[in-house]
Protein backbone atom coordinates (compact mmCIF):
# COMPACT_ATOMS: atom_id res chain seq x y z
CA UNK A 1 -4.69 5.47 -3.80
CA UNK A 2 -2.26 6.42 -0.82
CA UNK A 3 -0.40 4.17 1.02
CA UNK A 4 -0.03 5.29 4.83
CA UNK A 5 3.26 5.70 4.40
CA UNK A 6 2.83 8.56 1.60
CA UNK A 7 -0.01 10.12 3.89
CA UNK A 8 2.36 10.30 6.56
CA UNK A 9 5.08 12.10 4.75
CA UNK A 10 2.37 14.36 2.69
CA UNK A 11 0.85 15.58 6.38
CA UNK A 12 5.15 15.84 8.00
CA UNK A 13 5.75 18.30 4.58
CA UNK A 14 3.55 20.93 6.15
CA UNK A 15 5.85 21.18 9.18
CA UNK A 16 3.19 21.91 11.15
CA UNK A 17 2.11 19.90 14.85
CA UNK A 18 0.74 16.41 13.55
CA UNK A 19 -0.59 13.81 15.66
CA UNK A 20 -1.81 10.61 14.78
CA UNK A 21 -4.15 9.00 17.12
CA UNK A 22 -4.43 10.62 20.18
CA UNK A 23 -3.60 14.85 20.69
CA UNK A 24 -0.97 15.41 22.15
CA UNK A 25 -2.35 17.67 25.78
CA UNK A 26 0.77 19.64 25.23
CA UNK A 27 -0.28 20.68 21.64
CA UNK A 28 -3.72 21.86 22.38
CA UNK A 29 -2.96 25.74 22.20
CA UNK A 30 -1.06 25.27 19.19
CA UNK A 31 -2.13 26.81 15.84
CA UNK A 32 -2.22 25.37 12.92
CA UNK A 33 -2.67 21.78 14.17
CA UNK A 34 -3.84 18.50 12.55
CA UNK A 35 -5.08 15.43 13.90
CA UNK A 36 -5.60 12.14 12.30
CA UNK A 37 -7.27 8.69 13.28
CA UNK A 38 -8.26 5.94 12.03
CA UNK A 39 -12.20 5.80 11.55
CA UNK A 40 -12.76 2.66 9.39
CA UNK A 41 -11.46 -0.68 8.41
CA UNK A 42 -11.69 -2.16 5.28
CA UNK A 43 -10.81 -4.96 2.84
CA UNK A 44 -10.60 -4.42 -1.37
CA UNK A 45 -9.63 -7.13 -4.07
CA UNK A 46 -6.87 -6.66 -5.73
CA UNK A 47 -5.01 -9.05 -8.47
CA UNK A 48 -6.08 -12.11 -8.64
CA UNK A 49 -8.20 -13.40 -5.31
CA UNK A 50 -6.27 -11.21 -2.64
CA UNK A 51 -7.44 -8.96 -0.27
CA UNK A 52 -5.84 -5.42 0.54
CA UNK A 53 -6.30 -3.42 3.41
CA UNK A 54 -8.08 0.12 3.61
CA UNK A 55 -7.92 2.42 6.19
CA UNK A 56 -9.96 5.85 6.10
CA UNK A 57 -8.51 8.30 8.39
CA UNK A 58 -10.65 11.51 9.76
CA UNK A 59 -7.75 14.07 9.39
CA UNK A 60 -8.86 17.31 11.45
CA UNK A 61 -7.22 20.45 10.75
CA UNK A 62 -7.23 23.43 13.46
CA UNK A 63 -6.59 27.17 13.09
CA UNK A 64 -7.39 30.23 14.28
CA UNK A 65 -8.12 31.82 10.97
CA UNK A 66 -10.32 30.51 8.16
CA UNK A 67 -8.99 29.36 4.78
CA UNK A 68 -5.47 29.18 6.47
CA UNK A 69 -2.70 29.27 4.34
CA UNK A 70 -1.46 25.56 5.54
CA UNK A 71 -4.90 23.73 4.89
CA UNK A 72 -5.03 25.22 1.42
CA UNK A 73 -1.05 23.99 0.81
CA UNK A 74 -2.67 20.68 2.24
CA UNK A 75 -5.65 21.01 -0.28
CA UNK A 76 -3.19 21.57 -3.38
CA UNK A 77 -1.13 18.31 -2.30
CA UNK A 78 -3.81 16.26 -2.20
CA UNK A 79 -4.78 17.34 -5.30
CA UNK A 80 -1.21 16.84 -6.64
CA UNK A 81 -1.83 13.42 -5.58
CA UNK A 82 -5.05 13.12 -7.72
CA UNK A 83 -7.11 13.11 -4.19
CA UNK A 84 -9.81 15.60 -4.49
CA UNK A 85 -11.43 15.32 -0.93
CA UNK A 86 -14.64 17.67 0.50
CA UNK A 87 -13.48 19.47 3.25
CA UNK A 88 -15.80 20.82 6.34
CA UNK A 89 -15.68 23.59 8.15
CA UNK A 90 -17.29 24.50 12.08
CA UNK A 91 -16.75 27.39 14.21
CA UNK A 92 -15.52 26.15 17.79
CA UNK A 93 -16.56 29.61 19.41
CA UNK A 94 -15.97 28.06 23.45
CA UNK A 95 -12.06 27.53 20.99
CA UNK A 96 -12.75 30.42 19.20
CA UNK A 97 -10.85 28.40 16.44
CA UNK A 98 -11.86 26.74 13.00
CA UNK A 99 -12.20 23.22 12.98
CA UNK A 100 -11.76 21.79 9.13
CA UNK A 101 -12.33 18.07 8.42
CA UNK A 102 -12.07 15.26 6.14
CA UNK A 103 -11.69 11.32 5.64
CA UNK A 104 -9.39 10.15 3.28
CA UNK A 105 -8.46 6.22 2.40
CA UNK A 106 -5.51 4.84 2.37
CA UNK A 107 -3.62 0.93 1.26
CA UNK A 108 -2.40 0.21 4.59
CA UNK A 109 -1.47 -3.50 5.67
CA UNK A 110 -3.52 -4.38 8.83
């Protein structure tokens, strides 16, 4: 599993706009973009009787162009990483963009 940390650094290698949390106004007419935000908490044993934290982040990838050339890169370093995630797919036609989605989980101390 990833920690944060390597998330963080695996979304930065695209060197594309990232946000995490909130978009940035600014960076709403740029293309490619990706968003990410925490959408649940959660708490796994580990060794012994300890608890570690999980965090599963929607991560929301926008483009004007389907199967764009960064998402894929995205899709091939998550499976470097041994993460093999469903991705989704809408046409924002009032955007006239391509909105691609997906939640991944992540060790993250909370």
């Amino acid at each position: 599993m990833l920690t944060k940390e390597k998330l963080k650094a695996l979304l930065d290698s695209l060197k594309i706009c990232v946000n995490e949390g909130i978009q940035n106004d600014c960076n709403t007419k740029l293309f490619p973009r990706l968003v990410y935000f925490e959408n649940e908490w959660s708490s796994v044993l580990s060794s012994g009787d300890e608890y570690q934290s999980t965090v599963t982040y929607q991560v929301s990838f926008f483009s004007k162009t389907p199967r764009h050339t960064k998402l894929l890169e995205l899709k091939n370093k998550l499976a470097d990483e041994g993460l093999i995630v469903p991705i989704f797919h809408e046409y924002v036609e009032s955007e006239q963009m391509i909105h691609s989605t997906f939640v991944i989980t992540v060790l993250e101390d909370l």
